[in-house]
PDB file of N, CA and C in Angstrom:
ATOM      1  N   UNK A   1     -31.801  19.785  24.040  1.00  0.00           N
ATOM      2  CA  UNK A   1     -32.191  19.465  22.705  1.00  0.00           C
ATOM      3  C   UNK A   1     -31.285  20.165  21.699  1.00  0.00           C
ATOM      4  N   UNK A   2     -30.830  21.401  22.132  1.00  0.00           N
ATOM      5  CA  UNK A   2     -29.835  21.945  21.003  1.00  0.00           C
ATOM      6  C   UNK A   2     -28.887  21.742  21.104  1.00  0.00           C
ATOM      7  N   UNK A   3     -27.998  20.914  22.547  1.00  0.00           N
ATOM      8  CA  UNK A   3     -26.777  20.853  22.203  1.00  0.00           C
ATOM      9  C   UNK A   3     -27.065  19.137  21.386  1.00  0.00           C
ATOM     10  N   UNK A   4     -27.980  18.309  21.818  1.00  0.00           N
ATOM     11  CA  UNK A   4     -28.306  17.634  20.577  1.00  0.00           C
ATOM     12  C   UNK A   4     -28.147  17.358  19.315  1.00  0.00           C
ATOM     13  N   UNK A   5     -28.616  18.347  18.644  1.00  0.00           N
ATOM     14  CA  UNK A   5     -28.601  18.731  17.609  1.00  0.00           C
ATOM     15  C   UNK A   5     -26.748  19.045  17.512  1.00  0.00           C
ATOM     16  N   UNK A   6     -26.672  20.235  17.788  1.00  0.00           N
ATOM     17  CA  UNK A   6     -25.198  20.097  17.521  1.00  0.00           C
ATOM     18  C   UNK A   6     -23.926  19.359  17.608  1.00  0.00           C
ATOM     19  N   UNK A   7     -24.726  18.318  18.151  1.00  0.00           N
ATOM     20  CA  UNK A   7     -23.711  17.070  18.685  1.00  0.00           C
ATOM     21  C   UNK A   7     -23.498  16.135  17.081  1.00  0.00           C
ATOM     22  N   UNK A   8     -24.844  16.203  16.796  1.00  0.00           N
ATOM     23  CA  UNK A   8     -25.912  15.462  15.314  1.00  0.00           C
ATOM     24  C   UNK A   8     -24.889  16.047  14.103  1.00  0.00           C
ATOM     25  N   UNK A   9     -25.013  17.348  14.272  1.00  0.00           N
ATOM     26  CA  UNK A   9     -24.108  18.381  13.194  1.00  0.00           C
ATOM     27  C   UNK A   9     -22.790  17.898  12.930  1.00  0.00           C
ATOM     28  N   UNK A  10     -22.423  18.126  14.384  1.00  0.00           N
ATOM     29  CA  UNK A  10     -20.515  18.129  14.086  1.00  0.00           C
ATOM     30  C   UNK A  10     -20.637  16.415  13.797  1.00  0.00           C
ATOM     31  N   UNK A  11     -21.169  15.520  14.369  1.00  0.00           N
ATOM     32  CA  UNK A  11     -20.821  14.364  14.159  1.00  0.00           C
ATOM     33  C   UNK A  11     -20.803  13.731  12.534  1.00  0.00           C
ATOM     34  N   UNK A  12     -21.718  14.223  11.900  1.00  0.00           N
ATOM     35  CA  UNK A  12     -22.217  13.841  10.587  1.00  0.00           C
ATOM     36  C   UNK A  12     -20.973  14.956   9.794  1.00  0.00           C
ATOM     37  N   UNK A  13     -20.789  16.371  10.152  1.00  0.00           N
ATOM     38  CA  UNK A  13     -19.358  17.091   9.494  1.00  0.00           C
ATOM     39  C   UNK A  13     -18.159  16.164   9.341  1.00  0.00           C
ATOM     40  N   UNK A  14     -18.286  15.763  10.782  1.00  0.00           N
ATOM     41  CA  UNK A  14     -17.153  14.496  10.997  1.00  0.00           C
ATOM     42  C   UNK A  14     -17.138  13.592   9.866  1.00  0.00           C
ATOM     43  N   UNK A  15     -17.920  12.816   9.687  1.00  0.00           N
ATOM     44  CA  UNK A  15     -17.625  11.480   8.849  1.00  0.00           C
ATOM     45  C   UNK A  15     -18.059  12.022   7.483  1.00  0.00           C
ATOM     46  N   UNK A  16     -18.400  13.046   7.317  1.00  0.00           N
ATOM     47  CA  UNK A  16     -18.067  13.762   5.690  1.00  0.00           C
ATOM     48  C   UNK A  16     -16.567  13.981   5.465  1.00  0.00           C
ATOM     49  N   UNK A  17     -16.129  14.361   6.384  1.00  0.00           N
ATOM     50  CA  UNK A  17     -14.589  15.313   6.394  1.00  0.00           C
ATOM     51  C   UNK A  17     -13.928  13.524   6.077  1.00  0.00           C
ATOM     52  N   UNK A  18     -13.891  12.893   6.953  1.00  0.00           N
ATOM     53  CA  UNK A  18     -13.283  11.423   7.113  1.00  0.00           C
ATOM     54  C   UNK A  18     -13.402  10.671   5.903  1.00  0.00           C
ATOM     55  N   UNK A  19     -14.743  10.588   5.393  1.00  0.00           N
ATOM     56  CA  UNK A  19     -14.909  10.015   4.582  1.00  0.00           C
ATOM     57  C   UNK A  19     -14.372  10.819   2.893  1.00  0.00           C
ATOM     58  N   UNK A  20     -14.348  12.498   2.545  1.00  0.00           N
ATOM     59  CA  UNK A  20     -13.830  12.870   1.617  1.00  0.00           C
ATOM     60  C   UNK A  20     -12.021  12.527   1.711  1.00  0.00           C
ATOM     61  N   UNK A  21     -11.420  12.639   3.320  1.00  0.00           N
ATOM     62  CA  UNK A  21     -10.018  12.125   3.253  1.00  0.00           C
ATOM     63  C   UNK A  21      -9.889  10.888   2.740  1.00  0.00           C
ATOM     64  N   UNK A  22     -10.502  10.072   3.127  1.00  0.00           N
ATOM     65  CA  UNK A  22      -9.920   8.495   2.553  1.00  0.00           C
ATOM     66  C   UNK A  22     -10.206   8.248   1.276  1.00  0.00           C
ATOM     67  N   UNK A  23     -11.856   8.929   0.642  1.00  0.00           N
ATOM     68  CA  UNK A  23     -11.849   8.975  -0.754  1.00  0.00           C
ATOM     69  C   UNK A  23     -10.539   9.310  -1.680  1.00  0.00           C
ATOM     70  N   UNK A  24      -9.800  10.708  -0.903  1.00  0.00           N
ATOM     71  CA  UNK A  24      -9.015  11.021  -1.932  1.00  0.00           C
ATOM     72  C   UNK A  24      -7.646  10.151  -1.755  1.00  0.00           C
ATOM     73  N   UNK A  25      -7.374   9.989  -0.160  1.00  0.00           N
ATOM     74  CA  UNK A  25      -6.352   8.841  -0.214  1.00  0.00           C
ATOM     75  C   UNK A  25      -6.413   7.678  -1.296  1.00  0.00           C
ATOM     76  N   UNK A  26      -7.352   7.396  -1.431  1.00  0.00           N
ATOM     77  CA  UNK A  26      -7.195   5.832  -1.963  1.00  0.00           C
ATOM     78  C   UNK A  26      -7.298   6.150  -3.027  1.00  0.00           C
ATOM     79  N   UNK A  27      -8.035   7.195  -3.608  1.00  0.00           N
ATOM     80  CA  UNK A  27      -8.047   7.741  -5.354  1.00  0.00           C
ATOM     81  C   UNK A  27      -6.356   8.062  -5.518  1.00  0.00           C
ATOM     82  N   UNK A  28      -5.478   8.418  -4.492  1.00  0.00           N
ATOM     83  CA  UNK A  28      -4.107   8.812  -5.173  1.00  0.00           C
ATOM     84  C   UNK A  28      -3.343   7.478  -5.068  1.00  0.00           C
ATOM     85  N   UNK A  29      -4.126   7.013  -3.796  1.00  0.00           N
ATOM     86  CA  UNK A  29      -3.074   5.266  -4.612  1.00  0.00           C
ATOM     87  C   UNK A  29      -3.207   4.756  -5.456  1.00  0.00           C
ATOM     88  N   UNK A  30      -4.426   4.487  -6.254  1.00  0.00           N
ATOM     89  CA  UNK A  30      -5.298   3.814  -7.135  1.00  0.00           C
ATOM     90  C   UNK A  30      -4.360   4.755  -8.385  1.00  0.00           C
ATOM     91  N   UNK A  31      -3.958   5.785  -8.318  1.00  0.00           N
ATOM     92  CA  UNK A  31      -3.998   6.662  -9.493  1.00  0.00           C
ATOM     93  C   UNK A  31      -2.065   6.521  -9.599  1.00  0.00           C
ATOM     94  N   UNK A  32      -1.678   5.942  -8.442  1.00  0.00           N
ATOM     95  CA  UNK A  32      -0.177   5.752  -8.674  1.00  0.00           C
ATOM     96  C   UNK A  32       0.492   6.952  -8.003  1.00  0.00           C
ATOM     97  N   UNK A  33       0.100   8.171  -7.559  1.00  0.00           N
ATOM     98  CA  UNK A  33       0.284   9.457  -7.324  1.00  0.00           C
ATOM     99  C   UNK A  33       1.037   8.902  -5.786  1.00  0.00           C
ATOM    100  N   UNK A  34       0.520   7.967  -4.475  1.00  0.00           N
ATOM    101  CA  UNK A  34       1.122   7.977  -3.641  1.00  0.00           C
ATOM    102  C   UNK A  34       1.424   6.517  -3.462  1.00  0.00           C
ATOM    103  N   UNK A  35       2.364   6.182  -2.614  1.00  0.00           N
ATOM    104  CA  UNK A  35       2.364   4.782  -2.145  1.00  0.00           C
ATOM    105  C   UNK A  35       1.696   4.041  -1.374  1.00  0.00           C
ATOM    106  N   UNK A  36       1.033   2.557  -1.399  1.00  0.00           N
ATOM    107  CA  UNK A  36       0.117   2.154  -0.245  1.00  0.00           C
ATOM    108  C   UNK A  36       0.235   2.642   0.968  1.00  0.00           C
ATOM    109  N   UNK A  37       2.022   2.407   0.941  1.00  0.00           N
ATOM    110  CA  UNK A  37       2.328   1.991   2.525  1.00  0.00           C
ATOM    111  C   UNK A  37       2.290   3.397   3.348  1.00  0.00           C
ATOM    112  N   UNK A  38       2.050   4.535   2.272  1.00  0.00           N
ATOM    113  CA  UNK A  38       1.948   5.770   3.075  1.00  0.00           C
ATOM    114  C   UNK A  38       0.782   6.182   3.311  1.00  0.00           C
ATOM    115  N   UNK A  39      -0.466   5.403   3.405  1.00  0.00           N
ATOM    116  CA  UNK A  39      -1.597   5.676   3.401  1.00  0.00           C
ATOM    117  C   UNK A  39      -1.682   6.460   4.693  1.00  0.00           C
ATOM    118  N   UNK A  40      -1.767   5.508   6.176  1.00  0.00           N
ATOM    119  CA  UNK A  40      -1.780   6.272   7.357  1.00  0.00           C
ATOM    120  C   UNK A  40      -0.990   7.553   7.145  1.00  0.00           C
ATOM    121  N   UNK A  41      -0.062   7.856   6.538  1.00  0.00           N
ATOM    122  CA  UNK A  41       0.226   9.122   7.178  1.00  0.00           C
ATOM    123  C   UNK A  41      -0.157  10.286   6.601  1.00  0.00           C
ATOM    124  N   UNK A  42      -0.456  10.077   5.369  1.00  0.00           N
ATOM    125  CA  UNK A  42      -1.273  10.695   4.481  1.00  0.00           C
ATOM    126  C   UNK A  42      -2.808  11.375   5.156  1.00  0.00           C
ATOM    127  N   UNK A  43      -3.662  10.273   5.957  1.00  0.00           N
ATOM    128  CA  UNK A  43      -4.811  10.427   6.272  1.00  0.00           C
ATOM    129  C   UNK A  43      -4.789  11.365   7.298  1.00  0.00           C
ATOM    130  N   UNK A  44      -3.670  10.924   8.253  1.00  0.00           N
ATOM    131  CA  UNK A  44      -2.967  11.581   9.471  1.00  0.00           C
ATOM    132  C   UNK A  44      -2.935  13.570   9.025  1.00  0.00           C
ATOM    133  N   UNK A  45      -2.364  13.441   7.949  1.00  0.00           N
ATOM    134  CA  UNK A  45      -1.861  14.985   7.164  1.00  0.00           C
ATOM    135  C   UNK A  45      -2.808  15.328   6.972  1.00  0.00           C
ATOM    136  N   UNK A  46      -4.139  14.595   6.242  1.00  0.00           N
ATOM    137  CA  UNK A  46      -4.864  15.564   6.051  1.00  0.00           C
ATOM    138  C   UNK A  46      -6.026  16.231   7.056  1.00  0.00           C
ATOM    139  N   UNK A  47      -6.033  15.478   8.248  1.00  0.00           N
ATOM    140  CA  UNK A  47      -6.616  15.836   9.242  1.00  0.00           C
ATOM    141  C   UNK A  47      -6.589  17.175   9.352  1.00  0.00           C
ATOM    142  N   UNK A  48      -5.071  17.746   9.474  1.00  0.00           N
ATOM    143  CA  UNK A  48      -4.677  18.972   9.643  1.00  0.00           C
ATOM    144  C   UNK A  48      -5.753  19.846   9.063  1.00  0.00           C
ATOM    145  N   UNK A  49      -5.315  21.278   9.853  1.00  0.00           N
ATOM    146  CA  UNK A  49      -6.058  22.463   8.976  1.00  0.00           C
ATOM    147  C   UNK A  49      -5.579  22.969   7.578  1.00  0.00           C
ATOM    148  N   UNK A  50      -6.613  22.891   6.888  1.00  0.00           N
ATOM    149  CA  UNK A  50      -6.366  22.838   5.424  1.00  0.00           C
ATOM    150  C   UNK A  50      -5.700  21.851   4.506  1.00  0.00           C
ATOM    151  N   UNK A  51      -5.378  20.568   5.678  1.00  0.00           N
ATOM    152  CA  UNK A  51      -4.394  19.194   5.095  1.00  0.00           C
ATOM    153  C   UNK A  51      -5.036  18.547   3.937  1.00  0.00           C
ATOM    154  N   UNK A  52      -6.318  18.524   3.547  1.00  0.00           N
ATOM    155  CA  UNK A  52      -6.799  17.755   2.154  1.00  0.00           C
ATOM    156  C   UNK A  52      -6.714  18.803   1.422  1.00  0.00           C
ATOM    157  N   UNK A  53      -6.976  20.137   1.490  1.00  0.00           N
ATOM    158  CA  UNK A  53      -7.054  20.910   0.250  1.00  0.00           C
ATOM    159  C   UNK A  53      -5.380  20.846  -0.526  1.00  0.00           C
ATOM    160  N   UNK A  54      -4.210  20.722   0.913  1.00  0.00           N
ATOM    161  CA  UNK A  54      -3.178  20.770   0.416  1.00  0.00           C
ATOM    162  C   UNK A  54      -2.485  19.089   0.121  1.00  0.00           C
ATOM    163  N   UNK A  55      -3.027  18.673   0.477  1.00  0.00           N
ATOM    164  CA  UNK A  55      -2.589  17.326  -0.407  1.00  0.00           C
ATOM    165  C   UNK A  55      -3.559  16.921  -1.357  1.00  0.00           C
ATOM    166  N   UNK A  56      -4.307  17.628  -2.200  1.00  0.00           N
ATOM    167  CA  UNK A  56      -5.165  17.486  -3.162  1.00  0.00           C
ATOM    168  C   UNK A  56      -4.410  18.287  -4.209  1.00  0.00           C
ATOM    169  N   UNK A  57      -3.866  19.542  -3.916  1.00  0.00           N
ATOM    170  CA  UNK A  57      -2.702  20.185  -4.555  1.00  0.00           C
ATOM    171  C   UNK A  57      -1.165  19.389  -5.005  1.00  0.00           C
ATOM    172  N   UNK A  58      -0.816  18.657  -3.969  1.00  0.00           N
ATOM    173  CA  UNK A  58       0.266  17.736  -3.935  1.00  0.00           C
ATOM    174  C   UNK A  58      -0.010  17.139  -5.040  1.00  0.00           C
ATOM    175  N   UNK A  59      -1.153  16.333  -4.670  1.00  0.00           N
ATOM    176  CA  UNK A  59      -1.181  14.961  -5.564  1.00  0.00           C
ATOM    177  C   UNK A  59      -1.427  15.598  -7.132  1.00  0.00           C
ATOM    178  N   UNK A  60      -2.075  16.534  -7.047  1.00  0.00           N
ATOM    179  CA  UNK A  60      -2.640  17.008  -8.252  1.00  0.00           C
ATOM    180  C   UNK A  60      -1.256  17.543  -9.123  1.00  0.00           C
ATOM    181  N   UNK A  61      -0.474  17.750  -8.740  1.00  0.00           N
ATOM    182  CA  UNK A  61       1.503  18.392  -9.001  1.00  0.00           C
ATOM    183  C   UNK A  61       1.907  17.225  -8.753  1.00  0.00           C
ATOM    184  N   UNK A  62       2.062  15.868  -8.585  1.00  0.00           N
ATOM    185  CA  UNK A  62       2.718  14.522  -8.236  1.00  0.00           C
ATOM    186  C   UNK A  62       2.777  13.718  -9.639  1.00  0.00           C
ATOM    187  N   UNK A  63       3.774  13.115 -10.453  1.00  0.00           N
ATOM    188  CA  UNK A  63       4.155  12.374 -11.051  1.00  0.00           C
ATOM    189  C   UNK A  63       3.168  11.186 -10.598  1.00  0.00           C
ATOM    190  N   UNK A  64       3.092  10.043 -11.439  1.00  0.00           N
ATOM    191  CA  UNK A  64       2.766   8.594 -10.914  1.00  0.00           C
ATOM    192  C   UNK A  64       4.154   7.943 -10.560  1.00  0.00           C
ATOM    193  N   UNK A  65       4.208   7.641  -9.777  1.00  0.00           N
ATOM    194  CA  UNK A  65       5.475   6.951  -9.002  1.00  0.00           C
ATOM    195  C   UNK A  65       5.362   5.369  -8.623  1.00  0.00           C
ATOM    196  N   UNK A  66       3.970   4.918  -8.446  1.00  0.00           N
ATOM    197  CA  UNK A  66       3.629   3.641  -8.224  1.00  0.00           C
ATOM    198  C   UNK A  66       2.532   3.035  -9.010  1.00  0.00           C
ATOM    199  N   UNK A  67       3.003   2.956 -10.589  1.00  0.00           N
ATOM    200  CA  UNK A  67       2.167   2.409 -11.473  1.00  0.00           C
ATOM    201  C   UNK A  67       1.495   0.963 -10.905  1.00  0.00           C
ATOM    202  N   UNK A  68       0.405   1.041 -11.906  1.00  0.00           N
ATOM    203  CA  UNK A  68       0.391  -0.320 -12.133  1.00  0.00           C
ATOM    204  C   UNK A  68       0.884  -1.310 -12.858  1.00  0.00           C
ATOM    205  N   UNK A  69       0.879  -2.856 -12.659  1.00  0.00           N
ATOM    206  CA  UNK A  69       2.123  -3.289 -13.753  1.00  0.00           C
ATOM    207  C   UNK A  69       1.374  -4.482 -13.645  1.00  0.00           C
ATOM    208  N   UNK A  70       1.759  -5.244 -14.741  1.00  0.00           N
ATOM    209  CA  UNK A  70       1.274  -7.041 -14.897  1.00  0.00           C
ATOM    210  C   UNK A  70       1.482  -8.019 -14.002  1.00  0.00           C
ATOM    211  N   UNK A  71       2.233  -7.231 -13.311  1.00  0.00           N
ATOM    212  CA  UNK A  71       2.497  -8.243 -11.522  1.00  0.00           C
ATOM    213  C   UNK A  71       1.821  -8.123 -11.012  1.00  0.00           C
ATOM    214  N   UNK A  72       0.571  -7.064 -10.836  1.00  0.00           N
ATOM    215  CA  UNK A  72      -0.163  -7.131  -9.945  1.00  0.00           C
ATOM    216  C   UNK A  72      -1.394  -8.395  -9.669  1.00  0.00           C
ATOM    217  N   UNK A  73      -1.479  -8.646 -11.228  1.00  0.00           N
ATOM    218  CA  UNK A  73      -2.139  -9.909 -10.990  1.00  0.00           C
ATOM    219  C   UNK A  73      -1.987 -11.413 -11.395  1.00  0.00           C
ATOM    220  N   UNK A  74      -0.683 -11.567 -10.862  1.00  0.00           N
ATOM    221  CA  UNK A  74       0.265 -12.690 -10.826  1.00  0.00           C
ATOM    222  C   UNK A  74       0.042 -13.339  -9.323  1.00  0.00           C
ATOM    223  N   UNK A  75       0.327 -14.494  -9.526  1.00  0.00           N
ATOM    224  CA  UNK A  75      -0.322 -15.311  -8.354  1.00  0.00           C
ATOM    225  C   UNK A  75       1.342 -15.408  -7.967  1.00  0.00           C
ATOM    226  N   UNK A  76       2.052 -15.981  -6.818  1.00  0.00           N
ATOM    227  CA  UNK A  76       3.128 -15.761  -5.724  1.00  0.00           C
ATOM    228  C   UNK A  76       3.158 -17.976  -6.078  1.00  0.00           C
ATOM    229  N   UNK A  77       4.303 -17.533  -6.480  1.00  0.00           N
ATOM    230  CA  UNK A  77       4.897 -19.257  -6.928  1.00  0.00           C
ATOM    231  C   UNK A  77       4.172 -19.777  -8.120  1.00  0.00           C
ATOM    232  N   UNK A  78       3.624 -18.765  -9.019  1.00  0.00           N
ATOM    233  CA  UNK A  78       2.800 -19.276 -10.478  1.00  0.00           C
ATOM    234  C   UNK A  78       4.379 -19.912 -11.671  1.00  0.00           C
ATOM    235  N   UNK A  79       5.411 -19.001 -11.024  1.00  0.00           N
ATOM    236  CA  UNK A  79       6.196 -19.452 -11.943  1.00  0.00           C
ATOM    237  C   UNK A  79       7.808 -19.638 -11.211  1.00  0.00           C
ATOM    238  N   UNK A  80       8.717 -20.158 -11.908  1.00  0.00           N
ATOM    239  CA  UNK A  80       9.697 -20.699 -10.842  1.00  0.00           C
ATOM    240  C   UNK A  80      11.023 -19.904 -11.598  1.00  0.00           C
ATOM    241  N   UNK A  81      11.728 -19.038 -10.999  1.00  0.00           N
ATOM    242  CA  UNK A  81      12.857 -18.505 -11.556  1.00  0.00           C
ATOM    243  C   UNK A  81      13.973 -18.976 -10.973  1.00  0.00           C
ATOM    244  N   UNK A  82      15.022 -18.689 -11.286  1.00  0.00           N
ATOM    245  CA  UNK A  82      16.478 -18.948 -11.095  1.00  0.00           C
ATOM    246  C   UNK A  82      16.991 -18.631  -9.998  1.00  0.00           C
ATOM    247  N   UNK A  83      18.258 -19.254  -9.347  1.00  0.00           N
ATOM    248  CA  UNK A  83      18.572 -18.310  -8.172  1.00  0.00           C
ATOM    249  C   UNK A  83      19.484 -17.536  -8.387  1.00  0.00           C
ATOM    250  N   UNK A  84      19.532 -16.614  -7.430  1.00  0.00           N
ATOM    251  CA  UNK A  84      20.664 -15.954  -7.688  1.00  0.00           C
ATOM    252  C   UNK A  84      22.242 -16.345  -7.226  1.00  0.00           C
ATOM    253  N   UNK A  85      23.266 -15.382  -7.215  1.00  0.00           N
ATOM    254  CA  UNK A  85      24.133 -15.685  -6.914  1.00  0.00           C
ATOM    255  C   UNK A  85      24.055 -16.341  -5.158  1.00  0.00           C
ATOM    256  N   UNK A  86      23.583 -15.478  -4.846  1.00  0.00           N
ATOM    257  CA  UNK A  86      24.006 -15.579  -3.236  1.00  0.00           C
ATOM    258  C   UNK A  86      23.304 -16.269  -2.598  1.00  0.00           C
ATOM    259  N   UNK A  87      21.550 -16.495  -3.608  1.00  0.00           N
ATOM    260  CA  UNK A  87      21.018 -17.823  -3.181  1.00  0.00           C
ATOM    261  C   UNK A  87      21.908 -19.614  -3.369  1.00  0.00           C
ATOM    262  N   UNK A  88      22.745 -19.160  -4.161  1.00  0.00           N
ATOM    263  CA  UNK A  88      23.435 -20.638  -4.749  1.00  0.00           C
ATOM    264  C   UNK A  88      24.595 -20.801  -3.763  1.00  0.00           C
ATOM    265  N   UNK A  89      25.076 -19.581  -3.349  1.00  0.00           N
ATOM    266  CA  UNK A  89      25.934 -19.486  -2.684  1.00  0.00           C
ATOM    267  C   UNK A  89      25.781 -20.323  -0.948  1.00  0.00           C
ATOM    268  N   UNK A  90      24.437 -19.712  -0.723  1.00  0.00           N
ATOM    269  CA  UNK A  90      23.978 -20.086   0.589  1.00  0.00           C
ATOM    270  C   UNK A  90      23.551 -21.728   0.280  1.00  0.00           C
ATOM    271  N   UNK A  91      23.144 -21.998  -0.863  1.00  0.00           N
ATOM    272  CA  UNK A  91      22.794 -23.491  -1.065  1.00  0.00           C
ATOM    273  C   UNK A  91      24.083 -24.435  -0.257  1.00  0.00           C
ATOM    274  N   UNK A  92      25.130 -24.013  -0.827  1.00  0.00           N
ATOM    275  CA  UNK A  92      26.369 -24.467  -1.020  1.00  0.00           C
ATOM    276  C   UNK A  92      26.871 -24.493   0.374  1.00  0.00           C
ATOM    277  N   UNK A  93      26.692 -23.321   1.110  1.00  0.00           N
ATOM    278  CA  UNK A  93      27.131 -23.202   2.906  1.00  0.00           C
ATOM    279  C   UNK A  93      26.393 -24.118   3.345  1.00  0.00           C
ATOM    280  N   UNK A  94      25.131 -24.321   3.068  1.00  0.00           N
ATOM    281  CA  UNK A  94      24.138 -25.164   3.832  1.00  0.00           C
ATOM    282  C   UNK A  94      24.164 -26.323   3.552  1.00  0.00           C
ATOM    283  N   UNK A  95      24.788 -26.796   2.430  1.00  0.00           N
ATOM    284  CA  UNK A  95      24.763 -28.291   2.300  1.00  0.00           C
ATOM    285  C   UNK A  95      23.177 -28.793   1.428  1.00  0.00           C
ATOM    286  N   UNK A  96      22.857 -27.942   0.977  1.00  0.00           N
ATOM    287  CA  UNK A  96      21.367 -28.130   0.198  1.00  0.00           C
ATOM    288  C   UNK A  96      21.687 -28.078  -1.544  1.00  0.00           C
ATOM    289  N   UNK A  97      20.201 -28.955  -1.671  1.00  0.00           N
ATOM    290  CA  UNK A  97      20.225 -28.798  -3.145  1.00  0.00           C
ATOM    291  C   UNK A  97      19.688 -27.711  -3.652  1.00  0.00           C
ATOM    292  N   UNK A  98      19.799 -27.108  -4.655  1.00  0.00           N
ATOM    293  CA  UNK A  98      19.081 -25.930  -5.365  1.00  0.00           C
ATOM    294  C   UNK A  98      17.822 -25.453  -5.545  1.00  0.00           C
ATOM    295  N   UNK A  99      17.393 -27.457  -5.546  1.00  0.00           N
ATOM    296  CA  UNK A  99      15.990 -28.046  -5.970  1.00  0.00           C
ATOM    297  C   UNK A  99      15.324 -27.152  -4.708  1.00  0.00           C
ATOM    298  N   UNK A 100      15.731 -27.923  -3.580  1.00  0.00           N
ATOM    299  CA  UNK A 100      15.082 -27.878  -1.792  1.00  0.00           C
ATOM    300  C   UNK A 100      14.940 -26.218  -2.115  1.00  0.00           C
ATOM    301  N   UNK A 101      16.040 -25.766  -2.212  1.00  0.00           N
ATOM    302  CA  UNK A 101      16.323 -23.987  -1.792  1.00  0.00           C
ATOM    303  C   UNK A 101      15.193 -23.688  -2.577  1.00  0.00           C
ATOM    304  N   UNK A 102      14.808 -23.986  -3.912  1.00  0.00           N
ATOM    305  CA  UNK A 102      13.958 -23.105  -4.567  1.00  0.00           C
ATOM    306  C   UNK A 102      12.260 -23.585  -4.280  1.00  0.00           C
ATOM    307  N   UNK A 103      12.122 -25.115  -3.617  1.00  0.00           N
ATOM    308  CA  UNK A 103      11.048 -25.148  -3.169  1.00  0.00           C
ATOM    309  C   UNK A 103      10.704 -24.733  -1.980  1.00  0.00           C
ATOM    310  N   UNK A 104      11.839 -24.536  -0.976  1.00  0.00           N
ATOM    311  CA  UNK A 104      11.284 -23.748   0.233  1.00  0.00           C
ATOM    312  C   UNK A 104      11.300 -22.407  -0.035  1.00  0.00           C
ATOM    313  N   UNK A 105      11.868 -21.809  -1.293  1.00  0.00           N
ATOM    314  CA  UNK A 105      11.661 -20.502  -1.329  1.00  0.00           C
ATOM    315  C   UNK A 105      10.259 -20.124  -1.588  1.00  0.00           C
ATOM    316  N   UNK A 106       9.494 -20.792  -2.761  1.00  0.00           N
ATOM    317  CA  UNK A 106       8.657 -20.821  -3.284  1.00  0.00           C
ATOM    318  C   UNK A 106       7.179 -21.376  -2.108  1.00  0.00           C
ATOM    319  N   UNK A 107       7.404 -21.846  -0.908  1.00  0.00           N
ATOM    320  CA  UNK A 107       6.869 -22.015   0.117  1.00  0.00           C
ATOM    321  C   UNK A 107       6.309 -20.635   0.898  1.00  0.00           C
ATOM    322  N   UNK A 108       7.794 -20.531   1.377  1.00  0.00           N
ATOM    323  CA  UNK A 108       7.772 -19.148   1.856  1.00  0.00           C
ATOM    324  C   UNK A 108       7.177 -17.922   1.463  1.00  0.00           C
ATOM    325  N   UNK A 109       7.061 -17.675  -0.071  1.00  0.00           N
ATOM    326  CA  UNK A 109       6.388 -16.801  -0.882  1.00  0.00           C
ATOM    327  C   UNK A 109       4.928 -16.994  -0.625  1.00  0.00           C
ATOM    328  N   UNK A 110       4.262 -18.661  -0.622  1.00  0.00           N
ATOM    329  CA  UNK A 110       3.055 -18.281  -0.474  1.00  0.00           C
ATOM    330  C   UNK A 110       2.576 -18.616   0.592  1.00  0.00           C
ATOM    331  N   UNK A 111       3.600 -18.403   1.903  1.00  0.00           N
ATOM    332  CA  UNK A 111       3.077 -18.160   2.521  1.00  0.00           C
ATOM    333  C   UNK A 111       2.753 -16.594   3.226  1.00  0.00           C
ATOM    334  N   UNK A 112       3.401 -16.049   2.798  1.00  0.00           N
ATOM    335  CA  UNK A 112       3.646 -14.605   2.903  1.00  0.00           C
ATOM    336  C   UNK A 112       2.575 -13.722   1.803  1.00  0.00           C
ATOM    337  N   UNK A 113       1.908 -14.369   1.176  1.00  0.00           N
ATOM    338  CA  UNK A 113       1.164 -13.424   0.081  1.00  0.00           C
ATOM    339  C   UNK A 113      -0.205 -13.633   0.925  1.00  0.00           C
TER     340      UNK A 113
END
């Protein structure tokens, strides 16, 4: 019954500890302080001993580096831009129109979003 209980303890310590790491992870993405894509390793770090107090320090000394911006809520082929050089270029190797290149580009985009 008591190692029970202490099983009860550490388990519930557990998903406090887990759950204050990802809180603050996602509060420093949200806040621009880290990058999405470094989330895992971030979470990874703070596992460590003393790893959230010291990346709570980090972030808290961290510039915003990954604002937010008016792209974020832009839809992927809402609007149709120009090509570039080396897209026109490749038009030209391939024997394609500009038209094709920029609608399969614009394909490709949503399919990828």
């Amino acid at each position: 019954m008591a190692l029970n209980r202490v099983r009860t303890f550490e388990d519930a310590d557990k998903a406090r500890e887990t759950a204050a790491i990802t809180s603050a992870v996602e509060g420093a993405i949200a806040a621009g302080k880290i990058a999405p894509s470094s989330r895992d390793y971030h979470i990874a770090a703070c596992q460590a001993q003393d790893g959230l107090k010291n990346f709570k320090a980090m972030v808290d000394a961290s510039p915003e580096i990954a604002a937010n911006t008016a792209m974020d809520d832009k839809k992927p082929g809402a609007a149709t831009t120009a090509l570039t050089a080396e897209e026109i270029a490749t038009c030209s190797a391939l024997g394609m129109s500009r038209e094709d290149f920029a609608a399969q580009k614009a394909a490709d985009a949503r399919e990828t979003a």
